[in-house]
PDB file of N, CA and C in Angstrom:
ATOM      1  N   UNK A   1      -5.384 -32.772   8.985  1.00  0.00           N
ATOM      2  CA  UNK A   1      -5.099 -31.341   8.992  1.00  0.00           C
ATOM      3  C   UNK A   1      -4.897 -30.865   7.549  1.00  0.00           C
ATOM      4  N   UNK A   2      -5.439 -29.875   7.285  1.00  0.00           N
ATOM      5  CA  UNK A   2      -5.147 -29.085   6.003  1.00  0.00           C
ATOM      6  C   UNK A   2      -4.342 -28.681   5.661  1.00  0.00           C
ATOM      7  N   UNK A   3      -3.798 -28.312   4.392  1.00  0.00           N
ATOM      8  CA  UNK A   3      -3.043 -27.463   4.366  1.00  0.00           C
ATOM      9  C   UNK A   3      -2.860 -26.268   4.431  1.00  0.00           C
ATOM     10  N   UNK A   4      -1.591 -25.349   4.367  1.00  0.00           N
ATOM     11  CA  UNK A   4      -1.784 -23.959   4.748  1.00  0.00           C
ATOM     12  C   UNK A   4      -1.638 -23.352   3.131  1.00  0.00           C
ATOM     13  N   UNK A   5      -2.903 -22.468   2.899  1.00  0.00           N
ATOM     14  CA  UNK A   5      -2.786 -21.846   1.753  1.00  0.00           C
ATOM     15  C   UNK A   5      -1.786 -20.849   1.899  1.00  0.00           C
ATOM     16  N   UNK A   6      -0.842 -20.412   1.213  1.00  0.00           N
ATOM     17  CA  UNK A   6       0.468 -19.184   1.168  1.00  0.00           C
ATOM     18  C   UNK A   6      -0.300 -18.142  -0.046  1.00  0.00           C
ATOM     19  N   UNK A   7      -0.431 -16.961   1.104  1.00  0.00           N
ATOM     20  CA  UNK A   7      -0.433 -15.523   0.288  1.00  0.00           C
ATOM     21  C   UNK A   7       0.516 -14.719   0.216  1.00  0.00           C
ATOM     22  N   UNK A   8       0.914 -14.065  -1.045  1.00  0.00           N
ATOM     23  CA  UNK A   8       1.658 -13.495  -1.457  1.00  0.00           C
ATOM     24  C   UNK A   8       0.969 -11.648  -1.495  1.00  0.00           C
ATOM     25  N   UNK A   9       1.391 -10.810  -0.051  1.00  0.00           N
ATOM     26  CA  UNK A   9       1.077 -10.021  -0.299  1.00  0.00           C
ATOM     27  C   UNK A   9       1.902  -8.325  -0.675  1.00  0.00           C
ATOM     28  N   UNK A  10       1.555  -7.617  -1.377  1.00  0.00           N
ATOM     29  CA  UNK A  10       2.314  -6.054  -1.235  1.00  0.00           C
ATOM     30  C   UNK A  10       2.272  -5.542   0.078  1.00  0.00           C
ATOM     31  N   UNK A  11       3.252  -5.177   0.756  1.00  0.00           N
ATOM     32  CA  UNK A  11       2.400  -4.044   2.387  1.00  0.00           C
ATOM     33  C   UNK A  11       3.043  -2.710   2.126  1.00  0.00           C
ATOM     34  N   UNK A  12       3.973  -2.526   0.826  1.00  0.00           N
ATOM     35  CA  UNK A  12       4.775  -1.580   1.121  1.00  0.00           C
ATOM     36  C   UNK A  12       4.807  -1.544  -0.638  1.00  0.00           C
ATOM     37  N   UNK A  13       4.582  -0.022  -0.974  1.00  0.00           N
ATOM     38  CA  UNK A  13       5.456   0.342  -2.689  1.00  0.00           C
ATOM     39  C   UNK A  13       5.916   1.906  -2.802  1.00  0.00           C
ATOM     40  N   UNK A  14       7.186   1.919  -3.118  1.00  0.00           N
ATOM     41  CA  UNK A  14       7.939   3.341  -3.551  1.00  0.00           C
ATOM     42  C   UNK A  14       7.978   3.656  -4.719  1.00  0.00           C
ATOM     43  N   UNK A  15       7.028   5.089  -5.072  1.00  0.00           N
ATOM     44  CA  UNK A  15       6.988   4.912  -6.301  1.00  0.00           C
ATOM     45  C   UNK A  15       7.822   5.800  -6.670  1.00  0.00           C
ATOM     46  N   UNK A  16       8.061   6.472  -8.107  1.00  0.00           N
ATOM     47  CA  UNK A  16       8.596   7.744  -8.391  1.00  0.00           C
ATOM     48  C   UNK A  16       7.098   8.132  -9.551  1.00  0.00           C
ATOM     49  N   UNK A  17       6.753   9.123  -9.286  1.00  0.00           N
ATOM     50  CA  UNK A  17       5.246   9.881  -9.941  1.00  0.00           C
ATOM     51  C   UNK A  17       5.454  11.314 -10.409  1.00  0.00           C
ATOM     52  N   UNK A  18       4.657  11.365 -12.144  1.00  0.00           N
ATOM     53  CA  UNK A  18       5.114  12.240 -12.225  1.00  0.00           C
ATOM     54  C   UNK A  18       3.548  12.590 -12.696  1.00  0.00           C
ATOM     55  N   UNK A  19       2.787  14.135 -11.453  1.00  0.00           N
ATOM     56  CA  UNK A  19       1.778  14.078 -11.280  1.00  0.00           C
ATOM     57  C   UNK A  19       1.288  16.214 -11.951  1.00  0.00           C
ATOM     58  N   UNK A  20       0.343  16.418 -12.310  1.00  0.00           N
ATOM     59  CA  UNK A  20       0.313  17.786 -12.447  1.00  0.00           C
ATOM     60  C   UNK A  20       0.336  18.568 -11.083  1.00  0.00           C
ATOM     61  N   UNK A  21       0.125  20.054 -11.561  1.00  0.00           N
ATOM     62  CA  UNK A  21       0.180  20.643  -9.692  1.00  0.00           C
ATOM     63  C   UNK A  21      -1.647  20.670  -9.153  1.00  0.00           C
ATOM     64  N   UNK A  22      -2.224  20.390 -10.211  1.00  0.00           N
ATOM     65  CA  UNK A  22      -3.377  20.232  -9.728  1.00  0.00           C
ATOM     66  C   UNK A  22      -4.223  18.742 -10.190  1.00  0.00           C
ATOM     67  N   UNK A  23      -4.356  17.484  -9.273  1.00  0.00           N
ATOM     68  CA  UNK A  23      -4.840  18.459  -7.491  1.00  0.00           C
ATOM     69  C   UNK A  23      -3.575  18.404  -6.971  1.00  0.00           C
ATOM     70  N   UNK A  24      -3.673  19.249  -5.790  1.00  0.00           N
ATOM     71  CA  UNK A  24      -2.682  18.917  -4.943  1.00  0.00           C
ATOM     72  C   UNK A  24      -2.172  17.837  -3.915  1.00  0.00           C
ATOM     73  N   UNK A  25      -0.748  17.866  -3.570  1.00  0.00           N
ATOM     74  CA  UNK A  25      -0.204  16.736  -3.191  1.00  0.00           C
ATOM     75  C   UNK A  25      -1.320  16.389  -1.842  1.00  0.00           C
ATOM     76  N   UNK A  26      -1.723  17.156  -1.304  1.00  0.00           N
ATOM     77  CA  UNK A  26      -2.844  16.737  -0.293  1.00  0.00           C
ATOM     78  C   UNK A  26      -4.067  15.831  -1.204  1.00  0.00           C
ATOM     79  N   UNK A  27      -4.764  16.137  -1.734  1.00  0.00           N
ATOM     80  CA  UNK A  27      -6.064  16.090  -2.324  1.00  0.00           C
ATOM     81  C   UNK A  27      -5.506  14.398  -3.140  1.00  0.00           C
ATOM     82  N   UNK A  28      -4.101  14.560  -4.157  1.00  0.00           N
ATOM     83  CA  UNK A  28      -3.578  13.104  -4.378  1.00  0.00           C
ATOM     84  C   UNK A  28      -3.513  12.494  -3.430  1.00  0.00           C
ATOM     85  N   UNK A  29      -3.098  12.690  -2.260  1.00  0.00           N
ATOM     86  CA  UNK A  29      -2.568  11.635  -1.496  1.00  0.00           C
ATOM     87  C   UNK A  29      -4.184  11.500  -0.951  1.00  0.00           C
ATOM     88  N   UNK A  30      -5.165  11.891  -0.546  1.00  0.00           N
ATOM     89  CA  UNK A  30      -6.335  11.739   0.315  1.00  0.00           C
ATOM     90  C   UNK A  30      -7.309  10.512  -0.805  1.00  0.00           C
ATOM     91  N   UNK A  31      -6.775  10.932  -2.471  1.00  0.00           N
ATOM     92  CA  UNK A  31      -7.747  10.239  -3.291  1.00  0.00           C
ATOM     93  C   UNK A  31      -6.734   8.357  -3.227  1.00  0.00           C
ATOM     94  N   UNK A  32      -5.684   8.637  -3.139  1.00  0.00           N
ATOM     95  CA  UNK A  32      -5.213   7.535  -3.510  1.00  0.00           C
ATOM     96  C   UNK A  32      -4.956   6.515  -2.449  1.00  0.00           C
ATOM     97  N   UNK A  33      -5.322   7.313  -0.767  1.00  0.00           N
ATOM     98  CA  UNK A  33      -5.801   6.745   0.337  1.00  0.00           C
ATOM     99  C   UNK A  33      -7.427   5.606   0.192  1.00  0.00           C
ATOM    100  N   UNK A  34      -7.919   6.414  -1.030  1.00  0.00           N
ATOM    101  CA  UNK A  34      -9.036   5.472  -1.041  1.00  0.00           C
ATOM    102  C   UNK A  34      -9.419   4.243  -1.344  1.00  0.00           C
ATOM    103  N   UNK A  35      -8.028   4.010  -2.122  1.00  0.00           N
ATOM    104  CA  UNK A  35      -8.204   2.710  -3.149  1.00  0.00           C
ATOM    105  C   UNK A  35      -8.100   1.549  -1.908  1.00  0.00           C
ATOM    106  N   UNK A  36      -8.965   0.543  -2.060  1.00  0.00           N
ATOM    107  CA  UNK A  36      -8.841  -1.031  -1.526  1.00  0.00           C
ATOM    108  C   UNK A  36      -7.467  -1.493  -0.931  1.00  0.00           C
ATOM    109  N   UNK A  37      -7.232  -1.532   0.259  1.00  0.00           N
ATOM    110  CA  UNK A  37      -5.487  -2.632   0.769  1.00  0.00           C
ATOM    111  C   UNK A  37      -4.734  -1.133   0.823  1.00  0.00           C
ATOM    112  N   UNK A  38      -5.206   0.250   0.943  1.00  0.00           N
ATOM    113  CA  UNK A  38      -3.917   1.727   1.466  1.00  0.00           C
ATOM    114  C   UNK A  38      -4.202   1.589   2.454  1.00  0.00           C
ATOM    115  N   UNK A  39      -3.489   1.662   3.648  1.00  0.00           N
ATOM    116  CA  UNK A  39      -3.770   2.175   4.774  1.00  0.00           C
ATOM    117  C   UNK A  39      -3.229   4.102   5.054  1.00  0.00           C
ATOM    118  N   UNK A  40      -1.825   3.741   4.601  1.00  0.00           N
ATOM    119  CA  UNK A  40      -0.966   4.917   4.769  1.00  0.00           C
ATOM    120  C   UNK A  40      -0.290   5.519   3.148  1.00  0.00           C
ATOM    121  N   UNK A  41      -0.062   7.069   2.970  1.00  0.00           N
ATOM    122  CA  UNK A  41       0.037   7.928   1.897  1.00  0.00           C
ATOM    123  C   UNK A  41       1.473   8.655   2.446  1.00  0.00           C
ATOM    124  N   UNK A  42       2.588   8.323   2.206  1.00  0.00           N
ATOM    125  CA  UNK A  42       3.614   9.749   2.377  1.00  0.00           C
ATOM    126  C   UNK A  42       3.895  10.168   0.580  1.00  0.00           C
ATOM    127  N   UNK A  43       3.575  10.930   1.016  1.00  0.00           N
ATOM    128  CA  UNK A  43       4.310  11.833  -0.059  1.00  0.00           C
ATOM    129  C   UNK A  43       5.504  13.065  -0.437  1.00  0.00           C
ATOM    130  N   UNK A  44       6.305  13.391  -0.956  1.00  0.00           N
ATOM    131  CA  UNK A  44       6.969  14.272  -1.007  1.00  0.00           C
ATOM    132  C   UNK A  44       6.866  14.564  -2.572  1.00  0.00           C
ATOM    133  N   UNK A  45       7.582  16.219  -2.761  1.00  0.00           N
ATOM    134  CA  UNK A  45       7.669  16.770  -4.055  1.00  0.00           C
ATOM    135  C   UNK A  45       9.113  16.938  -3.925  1.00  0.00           C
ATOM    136  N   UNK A  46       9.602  16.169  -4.889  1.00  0.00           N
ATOM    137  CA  UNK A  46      10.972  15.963  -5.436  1.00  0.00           C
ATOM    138  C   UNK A  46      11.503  17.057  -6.541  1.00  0.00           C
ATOM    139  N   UNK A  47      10.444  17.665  -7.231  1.00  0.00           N
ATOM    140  CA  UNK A  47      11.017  17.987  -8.343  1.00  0.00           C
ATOM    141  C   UNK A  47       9.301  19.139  -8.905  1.00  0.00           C
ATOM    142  N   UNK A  48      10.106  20.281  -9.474  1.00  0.00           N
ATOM    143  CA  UNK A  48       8.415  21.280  -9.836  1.00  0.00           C
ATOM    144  C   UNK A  48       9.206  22.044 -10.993  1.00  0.00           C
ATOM    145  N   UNK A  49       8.225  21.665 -11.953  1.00  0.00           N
ATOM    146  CA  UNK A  49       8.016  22.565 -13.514  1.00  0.00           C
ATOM    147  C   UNK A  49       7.319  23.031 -14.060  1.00  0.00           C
ATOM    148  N   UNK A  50       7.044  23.943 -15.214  1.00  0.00           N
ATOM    149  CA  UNK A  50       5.708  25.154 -15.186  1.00  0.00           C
ATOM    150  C   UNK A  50       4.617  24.089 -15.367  1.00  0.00           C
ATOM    151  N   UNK A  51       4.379  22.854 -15.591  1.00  0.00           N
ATOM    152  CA  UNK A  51       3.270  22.116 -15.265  1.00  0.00           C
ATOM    153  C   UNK A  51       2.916  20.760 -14.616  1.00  0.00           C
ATOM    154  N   UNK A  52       4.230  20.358 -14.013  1.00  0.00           N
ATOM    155  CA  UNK A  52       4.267  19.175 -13.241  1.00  0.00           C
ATOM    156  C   UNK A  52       5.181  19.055 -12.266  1.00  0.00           C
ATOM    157  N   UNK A  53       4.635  18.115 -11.528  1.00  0.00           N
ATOM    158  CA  UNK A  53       5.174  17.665 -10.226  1.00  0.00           C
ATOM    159  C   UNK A  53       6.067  16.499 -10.043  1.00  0.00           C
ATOM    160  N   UNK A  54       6.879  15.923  -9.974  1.00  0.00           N
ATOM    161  CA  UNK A  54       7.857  14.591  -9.524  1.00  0.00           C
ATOM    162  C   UNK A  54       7.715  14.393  -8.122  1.00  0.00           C
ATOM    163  N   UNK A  55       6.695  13.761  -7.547  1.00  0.00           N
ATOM    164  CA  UNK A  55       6.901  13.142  -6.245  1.00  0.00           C
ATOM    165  C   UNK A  55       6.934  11.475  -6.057  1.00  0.00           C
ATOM    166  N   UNK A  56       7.902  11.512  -5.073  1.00  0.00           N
ATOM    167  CA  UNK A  56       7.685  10.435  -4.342  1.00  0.00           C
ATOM    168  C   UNK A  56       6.763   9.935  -3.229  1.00  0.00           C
ATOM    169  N   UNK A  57       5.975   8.530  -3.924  1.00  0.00           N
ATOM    170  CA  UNK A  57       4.732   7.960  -3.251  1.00  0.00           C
ATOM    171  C   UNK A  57       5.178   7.070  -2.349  1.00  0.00           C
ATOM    172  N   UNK A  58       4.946   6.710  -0.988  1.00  0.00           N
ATOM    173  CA  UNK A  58       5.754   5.749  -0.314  1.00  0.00           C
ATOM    174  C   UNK A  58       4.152   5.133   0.538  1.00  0.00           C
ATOM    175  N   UNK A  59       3.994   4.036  -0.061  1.00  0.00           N
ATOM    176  CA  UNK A  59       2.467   3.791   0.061  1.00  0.00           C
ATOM    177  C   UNK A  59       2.185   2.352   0.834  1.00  0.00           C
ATOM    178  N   UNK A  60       1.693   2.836   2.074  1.00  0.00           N
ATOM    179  CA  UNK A  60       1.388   1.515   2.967  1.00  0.00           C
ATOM    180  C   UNK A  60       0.026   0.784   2.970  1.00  0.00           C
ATOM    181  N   UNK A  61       0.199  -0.612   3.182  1.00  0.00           N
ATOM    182  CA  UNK A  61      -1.182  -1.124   3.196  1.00  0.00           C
ATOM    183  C   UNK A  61      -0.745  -2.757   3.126  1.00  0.00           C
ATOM    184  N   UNK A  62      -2.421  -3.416   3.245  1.00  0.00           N
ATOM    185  CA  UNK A  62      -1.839  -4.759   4.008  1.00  0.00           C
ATOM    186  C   UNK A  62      -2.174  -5.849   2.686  1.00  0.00           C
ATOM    187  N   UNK A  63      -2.867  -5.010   1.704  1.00  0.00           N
ATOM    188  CA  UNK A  63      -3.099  -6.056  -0.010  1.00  0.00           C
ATOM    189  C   UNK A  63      -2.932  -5.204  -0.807  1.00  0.00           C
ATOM    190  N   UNK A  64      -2.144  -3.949  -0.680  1.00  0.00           N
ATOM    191  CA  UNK A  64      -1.747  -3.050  -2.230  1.00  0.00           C
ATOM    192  C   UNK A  64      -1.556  -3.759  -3.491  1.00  0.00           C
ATOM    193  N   UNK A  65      -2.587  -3.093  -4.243  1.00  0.00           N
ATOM    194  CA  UNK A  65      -2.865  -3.582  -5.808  1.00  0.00           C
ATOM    195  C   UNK A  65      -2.214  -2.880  -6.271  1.00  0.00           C
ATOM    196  N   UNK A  66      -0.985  -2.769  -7.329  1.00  0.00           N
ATOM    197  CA  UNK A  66      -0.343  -2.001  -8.131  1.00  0.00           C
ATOM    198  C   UNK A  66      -1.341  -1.504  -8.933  1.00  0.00           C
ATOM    199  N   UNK A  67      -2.084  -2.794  -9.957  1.00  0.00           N
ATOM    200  CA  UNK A  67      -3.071  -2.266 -10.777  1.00  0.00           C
ATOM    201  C   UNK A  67      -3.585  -1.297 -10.345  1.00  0.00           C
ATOM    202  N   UNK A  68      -4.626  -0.938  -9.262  1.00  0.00           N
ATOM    203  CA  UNK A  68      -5.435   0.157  -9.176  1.00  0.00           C
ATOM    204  C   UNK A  68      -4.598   1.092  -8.379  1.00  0.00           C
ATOM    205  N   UNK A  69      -3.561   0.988  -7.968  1.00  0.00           N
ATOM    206  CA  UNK A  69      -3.231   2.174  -7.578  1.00  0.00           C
ATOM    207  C   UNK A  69      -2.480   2.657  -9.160  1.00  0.00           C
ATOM    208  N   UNK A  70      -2.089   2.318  -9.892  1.00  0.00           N
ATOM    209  CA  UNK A  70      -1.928   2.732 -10.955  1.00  0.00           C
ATOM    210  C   UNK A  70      -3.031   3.546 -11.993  1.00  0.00           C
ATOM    211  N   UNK A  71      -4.091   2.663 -11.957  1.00  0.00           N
ATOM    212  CA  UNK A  71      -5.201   3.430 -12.490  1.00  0.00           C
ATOM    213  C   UNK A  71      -5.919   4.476 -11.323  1.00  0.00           C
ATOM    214  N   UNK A  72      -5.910   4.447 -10.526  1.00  0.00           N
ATOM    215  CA  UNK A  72      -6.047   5.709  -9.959  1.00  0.00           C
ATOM    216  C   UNK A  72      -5.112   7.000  -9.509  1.00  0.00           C
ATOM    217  N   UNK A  73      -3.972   6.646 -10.230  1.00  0.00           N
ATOM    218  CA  UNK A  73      -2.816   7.728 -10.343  1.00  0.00           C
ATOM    219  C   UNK A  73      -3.575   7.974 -11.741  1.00  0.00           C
ATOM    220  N   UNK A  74      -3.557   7.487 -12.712  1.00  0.00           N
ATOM    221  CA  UNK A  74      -3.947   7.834 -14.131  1.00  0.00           C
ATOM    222  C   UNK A  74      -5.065   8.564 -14.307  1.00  0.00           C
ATOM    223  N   UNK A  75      -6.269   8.138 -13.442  1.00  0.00           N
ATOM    224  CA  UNK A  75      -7.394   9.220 -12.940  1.00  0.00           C
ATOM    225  C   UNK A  75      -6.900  10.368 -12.614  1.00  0.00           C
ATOM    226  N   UNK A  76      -6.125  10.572 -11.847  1.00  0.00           N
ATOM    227  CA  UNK A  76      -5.485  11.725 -11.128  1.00  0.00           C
ATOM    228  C   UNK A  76      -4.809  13.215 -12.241  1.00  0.00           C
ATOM    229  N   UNK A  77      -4.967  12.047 -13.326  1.00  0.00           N
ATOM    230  CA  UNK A  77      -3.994  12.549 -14.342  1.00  0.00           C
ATOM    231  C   UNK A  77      -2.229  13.062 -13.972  1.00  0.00           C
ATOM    232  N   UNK A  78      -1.932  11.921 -13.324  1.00  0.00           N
ATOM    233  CA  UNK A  78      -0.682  11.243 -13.470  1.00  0.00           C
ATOM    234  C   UNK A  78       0.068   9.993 -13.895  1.00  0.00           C
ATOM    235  N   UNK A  79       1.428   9.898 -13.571  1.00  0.00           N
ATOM    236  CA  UNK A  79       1.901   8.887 -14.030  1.00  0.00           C
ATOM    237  C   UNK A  79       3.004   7.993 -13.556  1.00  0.00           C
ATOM    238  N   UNK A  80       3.067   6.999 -13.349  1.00  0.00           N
ATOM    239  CA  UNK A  80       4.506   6.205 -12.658  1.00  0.00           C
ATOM    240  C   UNK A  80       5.523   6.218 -13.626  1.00  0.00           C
ATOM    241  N   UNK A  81       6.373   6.546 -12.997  1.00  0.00           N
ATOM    242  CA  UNK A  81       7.828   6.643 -13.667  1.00  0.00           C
ATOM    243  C   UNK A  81       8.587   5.111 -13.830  1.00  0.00           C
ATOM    244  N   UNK A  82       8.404   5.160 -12.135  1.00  0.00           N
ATOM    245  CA  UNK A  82       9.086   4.008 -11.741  1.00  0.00           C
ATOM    246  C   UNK A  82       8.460   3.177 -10.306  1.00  0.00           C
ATOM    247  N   UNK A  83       8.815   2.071 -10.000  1.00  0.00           N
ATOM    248  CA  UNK A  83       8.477   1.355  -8.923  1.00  0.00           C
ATOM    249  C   UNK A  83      10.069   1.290  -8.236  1.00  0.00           C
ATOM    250  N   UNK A  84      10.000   2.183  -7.126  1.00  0.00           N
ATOM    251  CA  UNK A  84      11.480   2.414  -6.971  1.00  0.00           C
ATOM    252  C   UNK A  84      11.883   1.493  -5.459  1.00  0.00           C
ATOM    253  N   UNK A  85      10.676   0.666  -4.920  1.00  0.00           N
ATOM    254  CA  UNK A  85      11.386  -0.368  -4.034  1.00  0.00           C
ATOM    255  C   UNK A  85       9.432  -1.004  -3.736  1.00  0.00           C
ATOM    256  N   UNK A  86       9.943  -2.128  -3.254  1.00  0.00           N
ATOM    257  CA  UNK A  86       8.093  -2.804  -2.952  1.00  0.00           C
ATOM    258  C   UNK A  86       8.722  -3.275  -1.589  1.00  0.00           C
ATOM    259  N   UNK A  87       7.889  -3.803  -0.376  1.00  0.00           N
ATOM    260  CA  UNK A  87       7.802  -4.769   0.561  1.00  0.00           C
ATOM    261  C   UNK A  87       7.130  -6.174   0.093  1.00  0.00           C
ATOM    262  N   UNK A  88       7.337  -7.042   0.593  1.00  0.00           N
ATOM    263  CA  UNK A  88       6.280  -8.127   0.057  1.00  0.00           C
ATOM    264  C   UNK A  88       6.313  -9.190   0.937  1.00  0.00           C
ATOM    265  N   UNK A  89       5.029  -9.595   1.594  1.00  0.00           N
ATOM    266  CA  UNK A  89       5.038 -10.799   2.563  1.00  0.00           C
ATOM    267  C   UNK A  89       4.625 -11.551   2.364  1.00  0.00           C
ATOM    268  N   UNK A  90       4.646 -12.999   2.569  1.00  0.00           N
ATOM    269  CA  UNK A  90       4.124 -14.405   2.683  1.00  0.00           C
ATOM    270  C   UNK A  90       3.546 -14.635   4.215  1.00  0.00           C
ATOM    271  N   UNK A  91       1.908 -14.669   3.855  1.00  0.00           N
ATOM    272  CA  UNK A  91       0.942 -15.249   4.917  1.00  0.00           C
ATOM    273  C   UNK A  91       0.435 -16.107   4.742  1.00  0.00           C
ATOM    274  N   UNK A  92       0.441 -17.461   5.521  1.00  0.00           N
ATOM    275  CA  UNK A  92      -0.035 -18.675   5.302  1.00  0.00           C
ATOM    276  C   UNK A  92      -1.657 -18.747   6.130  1.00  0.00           C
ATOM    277  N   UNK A  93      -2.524 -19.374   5.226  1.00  0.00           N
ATOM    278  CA  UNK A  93      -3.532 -19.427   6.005  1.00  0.00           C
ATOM    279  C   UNK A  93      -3.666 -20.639   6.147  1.00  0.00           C
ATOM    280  N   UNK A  94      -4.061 -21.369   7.522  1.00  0.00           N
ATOM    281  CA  UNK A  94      -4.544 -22.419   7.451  1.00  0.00           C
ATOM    282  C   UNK A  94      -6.179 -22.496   7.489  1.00  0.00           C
ATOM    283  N   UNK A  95      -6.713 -23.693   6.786  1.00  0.00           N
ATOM    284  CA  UNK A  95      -8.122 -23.299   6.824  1.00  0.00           C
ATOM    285  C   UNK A  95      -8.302 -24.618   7.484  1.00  0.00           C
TER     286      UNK A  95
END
């Protein structure tokens, strides 16, 4: 019998984002639904100034890449503040 390979995955990240008002929190959350391992986008607006937004990203999925969800906040022309809580699971595969 083989052994069981152990994956280390993200399913869950809270971010704090600090994003312009355009696009909007719809149109962010629909682009950043796209990236590889999102399943799910909540968003809220925490915070509004004559040119930016402070929301909180609460971002589900079953292999969330920080990397690209980072670079596709940066596309967005936004920015992470902070990583304000993660989920993280261990799945063993046996092959």
């Amino acid at each position: 019998m083989s052994k069981p390979r152990e994956v280390i995955l993200i399913t869950r990240l809270v971010l704090d984002v600090l994003k312009p008002h355009q696009p909007s929190v719809i149109d962010f959350s629909r682009e950043l639904a796209r990236v590889p391992g999102v399943r799910r986008i909540d968003i809220s607006v925490l915070e509004v100034d004559a040119e930016t937004e402070t929301v909180k990203l609460v971002i589900d999925g079953e292999n969330i890449e920080l990397e690209k969800i980072s670079e596709a906040i940066k596309n967005l022309g936004g920015a992470i503040h902070s990583v304000d809580a993660a989920v993280v699971e261990r799945v063993d595969y046996r092959r």
